[in-house]
PDB file of N, CA and C in Angstrom:
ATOM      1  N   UNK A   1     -42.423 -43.975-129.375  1.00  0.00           N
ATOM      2  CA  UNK A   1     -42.802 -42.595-129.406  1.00  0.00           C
ATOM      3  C   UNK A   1     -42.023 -41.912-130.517  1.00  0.00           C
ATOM      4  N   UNK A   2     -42.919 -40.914-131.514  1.00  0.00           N
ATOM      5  CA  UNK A   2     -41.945 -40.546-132.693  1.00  0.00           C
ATOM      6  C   UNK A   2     -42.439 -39.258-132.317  1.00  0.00           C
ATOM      7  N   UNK A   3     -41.055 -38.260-131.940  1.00  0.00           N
ATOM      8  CA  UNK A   3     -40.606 -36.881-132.152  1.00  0.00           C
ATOM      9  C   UNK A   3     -40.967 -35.916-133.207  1.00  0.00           C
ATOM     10  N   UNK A   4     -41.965 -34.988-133.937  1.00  0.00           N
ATOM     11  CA  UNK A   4     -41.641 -34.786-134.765  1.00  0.00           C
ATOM     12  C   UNK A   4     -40.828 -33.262-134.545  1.00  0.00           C
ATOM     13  N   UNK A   5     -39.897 -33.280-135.157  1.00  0.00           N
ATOM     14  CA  UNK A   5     -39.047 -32.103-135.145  1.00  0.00           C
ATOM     15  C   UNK A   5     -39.633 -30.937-136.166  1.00  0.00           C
ATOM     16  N   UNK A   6     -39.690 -31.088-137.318  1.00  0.00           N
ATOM     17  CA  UNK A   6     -40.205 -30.453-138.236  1.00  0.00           C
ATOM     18  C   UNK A   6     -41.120 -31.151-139.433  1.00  0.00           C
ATOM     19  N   UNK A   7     -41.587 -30.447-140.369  1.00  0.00           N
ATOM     20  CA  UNK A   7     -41.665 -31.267-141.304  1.00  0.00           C
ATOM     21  C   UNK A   7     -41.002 -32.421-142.258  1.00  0.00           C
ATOM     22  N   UNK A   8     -39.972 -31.889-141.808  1.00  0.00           N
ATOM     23  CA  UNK A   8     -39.206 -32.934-143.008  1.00  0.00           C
ATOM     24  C   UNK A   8     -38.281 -33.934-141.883  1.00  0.00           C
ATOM     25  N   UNK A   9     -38.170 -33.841-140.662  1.00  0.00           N
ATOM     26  CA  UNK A   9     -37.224 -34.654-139.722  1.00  0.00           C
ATOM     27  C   UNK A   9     -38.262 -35.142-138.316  1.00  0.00           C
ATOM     28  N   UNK A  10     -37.905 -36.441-138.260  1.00  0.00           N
ATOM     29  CA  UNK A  10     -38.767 -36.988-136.859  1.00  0.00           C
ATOM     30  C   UNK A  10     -37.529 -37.575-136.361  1.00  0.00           C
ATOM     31  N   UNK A  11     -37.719 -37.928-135.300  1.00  0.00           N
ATOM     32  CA  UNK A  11     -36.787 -38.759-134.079  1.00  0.00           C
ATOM     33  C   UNK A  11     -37.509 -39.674-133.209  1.00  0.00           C
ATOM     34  N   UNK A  12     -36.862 -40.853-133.307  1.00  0.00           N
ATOM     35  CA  UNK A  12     -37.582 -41.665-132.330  1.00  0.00           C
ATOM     36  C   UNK A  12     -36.756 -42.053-130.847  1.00  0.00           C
ATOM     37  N   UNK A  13     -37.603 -42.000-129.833  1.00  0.00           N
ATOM     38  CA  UNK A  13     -37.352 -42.056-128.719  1.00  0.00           C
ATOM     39  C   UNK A  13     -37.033 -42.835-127.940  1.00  0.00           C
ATOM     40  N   UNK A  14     -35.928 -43.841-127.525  1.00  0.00           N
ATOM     41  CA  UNK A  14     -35.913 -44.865-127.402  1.00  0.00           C
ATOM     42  C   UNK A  14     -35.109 -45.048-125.653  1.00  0.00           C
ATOM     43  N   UNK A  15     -35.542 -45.806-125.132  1.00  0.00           N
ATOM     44  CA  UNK A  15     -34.823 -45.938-123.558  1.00  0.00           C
ATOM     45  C   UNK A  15     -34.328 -47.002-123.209  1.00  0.00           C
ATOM     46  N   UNK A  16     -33.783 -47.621-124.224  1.00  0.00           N
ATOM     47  CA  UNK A  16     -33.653 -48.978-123.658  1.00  0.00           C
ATOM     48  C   UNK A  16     -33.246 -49.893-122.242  1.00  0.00           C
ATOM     49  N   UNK A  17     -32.740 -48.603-121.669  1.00  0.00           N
ATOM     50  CA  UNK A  17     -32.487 -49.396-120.202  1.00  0.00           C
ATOM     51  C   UNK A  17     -33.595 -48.710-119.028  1.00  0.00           C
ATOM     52  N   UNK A  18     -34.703 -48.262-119.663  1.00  0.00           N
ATOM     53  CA  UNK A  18     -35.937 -48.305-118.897  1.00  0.00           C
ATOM     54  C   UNK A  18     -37.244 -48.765-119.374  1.00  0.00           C
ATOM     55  N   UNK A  19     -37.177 -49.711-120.485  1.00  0.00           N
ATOM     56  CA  UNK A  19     -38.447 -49.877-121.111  1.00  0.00           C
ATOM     57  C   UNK A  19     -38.016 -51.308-121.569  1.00  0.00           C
ATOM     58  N   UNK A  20     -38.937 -51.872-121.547  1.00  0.00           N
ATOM     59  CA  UNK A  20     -38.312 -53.351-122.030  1.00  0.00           C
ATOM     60  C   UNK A  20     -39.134 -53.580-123.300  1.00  0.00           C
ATOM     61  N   UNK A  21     -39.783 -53.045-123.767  1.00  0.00           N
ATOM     62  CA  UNK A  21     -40.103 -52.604-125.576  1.00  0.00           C
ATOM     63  C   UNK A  21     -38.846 -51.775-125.950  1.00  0.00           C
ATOM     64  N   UNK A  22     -38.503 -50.744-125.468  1.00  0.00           N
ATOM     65  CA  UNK A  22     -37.430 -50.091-126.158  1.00  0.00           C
ATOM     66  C   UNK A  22     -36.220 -51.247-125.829  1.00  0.00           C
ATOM     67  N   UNK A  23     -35.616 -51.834-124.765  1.00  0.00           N
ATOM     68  CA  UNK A  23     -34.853 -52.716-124.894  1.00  0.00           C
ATOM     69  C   UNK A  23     -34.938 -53.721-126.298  1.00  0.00           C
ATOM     70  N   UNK A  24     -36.025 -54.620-126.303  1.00  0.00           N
ATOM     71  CA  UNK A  24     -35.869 -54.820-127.675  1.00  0.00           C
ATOM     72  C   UNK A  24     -35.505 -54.564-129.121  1.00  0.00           C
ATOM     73  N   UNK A  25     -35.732 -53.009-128.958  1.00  0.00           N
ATOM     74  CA  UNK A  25     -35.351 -52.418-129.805  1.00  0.00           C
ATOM     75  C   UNK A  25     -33.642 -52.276-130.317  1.00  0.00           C
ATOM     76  N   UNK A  26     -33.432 -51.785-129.064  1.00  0.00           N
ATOM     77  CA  UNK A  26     -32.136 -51.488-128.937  1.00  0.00           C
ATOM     78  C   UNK A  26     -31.300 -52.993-129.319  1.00  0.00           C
ATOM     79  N   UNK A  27     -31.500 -53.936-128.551  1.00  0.00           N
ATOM     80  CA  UNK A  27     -30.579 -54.950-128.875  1.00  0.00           C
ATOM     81  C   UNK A  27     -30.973 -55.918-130.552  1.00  0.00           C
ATOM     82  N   UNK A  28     -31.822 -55.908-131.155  1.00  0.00           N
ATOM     83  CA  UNK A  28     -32.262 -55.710-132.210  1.00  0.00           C
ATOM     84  C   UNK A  28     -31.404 -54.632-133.281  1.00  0.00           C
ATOM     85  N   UNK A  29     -31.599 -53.561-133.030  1.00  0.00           N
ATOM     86  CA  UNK A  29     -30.463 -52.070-133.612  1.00  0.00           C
ATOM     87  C   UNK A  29     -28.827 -52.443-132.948  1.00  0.00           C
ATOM     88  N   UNK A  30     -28.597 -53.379-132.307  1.00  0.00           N
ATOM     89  CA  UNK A  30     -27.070 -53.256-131.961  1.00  0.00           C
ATOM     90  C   UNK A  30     -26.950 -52.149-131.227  1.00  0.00           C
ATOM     91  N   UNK A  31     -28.103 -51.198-130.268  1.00  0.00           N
ATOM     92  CA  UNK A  31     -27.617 -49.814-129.538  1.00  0.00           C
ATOM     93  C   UNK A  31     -26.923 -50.332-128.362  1.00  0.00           C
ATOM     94  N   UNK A  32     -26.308 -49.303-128.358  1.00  0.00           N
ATOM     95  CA  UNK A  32     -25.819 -49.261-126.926  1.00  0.00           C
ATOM     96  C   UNK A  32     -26.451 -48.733-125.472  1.00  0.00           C
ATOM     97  N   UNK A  33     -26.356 -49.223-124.347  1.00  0.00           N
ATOM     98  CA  UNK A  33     -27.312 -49.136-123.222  1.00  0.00           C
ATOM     99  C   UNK A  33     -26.594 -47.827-122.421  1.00  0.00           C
ATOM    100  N   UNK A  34     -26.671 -46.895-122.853  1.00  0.00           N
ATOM    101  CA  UNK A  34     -25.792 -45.690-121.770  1.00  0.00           C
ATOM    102  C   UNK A  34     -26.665 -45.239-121.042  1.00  0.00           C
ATOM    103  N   UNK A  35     -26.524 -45.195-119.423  1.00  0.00           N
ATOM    104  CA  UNK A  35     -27.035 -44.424-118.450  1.00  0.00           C
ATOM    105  C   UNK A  35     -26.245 -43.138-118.755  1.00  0.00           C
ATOM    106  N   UNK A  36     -27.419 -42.465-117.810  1.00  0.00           N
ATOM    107  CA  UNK A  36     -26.849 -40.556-118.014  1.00  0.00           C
ATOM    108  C   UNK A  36     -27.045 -40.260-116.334  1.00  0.00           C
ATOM    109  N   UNK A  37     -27.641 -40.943-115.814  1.00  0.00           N
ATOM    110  CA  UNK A  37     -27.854 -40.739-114.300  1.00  0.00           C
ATOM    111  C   UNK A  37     -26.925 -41.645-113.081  1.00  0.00           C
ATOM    112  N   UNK A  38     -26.499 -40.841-112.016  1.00  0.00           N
ATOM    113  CA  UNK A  38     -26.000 -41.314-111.294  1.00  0.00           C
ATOM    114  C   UNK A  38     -26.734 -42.075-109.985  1.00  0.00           C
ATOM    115  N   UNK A  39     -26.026 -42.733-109.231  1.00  0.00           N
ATOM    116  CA  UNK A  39     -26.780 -43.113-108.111  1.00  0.00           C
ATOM    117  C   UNK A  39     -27.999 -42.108-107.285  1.00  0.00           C
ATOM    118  N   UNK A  40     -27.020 -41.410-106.976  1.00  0.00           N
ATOM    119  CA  UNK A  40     -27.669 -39.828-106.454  1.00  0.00           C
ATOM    120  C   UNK A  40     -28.978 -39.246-106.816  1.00  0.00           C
ATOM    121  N   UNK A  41     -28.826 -39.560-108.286  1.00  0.00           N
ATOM    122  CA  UNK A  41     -29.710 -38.804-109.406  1.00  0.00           C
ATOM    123  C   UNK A  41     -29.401 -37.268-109.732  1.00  0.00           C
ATOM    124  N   UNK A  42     -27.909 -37.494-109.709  1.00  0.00           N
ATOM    125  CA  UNK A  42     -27.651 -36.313-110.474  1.00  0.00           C
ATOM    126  C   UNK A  42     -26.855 -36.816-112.108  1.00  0.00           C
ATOM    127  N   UNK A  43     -26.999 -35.900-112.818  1.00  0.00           N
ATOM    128  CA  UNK A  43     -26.653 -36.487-114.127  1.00  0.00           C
ATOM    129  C   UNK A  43     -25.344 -36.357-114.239  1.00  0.00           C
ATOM    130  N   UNK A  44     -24.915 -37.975-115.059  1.00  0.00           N
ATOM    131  CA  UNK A  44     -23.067 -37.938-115.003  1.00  0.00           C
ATOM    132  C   UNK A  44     -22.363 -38.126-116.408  1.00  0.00           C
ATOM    133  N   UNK A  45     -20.823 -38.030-116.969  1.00  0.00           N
ATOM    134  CA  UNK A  45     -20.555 -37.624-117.734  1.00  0.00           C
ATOM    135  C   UNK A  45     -21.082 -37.649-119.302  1.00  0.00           C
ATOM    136  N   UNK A  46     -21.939 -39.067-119.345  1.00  0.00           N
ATOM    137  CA  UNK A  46     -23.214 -38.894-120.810  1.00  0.00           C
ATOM    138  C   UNK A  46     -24.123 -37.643-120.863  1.00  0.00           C
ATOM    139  N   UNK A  47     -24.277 -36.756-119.762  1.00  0.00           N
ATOM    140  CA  UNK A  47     -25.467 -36.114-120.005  1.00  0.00           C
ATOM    141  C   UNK A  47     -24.915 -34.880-120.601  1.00  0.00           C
ATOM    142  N   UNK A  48     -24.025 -34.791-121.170  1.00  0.00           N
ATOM    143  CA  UNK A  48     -23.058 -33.540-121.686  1.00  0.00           C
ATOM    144  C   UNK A  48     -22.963 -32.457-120.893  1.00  0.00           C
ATOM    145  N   UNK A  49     -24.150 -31.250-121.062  1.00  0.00           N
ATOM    146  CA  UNK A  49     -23.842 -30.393-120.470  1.00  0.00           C
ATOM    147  C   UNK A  49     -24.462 -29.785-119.295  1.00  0.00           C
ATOM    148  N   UNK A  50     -25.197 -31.248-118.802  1.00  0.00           N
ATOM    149  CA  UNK A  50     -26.102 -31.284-117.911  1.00  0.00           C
ATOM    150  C   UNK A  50     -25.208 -31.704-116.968  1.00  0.00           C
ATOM    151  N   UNK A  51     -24.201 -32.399-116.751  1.00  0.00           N
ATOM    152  CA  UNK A  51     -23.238 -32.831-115.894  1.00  0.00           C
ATOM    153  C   UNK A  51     -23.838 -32.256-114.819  1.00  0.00           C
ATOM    154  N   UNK A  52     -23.632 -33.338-114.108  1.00  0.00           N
ATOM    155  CA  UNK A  52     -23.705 -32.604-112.256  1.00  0.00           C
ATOM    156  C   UNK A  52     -24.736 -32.319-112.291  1.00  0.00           C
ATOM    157  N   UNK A  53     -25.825 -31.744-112.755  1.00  0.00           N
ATOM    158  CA  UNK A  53     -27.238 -31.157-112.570  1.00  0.00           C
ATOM    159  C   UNK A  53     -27.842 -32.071-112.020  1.00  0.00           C
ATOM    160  N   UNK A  54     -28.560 -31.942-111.177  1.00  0.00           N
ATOM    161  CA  UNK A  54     -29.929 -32.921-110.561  1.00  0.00           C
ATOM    162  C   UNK A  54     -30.915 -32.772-111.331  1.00  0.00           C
ATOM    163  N   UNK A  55     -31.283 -34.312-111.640  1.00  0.00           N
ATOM    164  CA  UNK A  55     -32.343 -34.336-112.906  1.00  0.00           C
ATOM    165  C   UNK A  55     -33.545 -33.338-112.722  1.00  0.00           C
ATOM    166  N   UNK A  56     -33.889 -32.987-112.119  1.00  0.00           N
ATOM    167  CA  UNK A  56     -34.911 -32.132-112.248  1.00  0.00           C
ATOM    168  C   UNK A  56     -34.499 -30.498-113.052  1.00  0.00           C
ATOM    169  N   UNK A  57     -33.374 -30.186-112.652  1.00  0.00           N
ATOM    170  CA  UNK A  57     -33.061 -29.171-113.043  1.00  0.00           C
ATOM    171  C   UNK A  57     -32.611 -29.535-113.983  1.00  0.00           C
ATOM    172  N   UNK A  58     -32.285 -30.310-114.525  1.00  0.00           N
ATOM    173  CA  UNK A  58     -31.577 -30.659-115.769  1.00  0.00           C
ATOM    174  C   UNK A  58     -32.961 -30.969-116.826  1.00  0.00           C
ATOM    175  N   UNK A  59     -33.687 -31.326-116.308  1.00  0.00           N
ATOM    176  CA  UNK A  59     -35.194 -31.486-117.224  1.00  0.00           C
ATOM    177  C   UNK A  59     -35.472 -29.809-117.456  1.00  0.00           C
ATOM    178  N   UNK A  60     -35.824 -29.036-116.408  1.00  0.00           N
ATOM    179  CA  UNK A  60     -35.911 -27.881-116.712  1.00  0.00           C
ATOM    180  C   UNK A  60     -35.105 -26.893-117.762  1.00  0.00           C
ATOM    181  N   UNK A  61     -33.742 -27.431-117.255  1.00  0.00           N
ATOM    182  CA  UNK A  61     -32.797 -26.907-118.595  1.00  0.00           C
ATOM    183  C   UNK A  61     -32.850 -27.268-120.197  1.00  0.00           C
ATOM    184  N   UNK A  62     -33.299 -28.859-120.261  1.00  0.00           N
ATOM    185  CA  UNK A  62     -33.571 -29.173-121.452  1.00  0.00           C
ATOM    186  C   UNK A  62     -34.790 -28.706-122.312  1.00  0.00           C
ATOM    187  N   UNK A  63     -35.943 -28.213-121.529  1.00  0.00           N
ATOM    188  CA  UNK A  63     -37.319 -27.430-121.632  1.00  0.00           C
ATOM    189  C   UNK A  63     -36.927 -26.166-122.188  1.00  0.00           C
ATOM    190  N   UNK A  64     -36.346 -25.686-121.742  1.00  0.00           N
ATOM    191  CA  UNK A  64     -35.714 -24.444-121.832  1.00  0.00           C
ATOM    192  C   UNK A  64     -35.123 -23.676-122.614  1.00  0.00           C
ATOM    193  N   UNK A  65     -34.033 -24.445-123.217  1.00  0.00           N
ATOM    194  CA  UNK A  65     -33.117 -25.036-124.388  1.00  0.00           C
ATOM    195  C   UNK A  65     -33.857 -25.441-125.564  1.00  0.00           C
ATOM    196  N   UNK A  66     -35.100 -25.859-125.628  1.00  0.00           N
ATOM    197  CA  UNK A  66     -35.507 -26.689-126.918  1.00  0.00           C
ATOM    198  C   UNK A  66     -36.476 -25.386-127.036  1.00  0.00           C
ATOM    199  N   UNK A  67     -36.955 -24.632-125.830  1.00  0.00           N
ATOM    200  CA  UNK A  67     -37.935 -23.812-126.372  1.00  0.00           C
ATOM    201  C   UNK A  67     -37.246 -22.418-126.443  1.00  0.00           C
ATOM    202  N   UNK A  68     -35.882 -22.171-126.278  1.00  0.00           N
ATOM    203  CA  UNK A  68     -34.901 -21.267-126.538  1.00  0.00           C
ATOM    204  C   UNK A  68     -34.517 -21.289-128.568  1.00  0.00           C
ATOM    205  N   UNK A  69     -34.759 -22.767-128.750  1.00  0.00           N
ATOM    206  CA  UNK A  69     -34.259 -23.153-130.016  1.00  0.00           C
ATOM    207  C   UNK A  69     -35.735 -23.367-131.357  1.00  0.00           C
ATOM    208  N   UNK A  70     -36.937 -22.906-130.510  1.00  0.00           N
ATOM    209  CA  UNK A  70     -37.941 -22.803-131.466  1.00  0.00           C
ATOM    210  C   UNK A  70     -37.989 -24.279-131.608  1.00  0.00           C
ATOM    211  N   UNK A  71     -37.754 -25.352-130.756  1.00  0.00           N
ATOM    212  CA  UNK A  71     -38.500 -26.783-130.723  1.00  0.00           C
ATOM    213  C   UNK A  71     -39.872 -26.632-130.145  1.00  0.00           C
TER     214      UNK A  71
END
């Protein structure tokens, strides 16, 4: 999946520890496999400033945030 941010910048989307195409990827690129979610399913210290948030609200916050920022 390619992001486009603007005209001149894209991002590609990659999950490697939920997709086993993006896994390939990743170990291919040398990435690293970081979870952001806890058992619970609340988000833990990778998710920066989502910490502690329960993914749902933390999806909402990121929605929010990108359309706060004219994404």
């Amino acid at each position: 999946m390619i992001l486009w941010i603007n005209r001149w910048h894209r991002a590609v989307k990659v999950t490697p520890s939920h997709d086993p195409v993006d896994f390939e990827i990743a170990r291919r690129h040398d990435l690293k496999l970081i979870t952001i979610l806890n058992k619970d399913a609340t988000m833990n210290d990778n998710a920066g400033p989502c910490k502690g948030m329960d993914r749902f609200a933390c999806r909402k916050w990121v929605v929010e945030e990108l359309e706060r920022l004219d994404y």
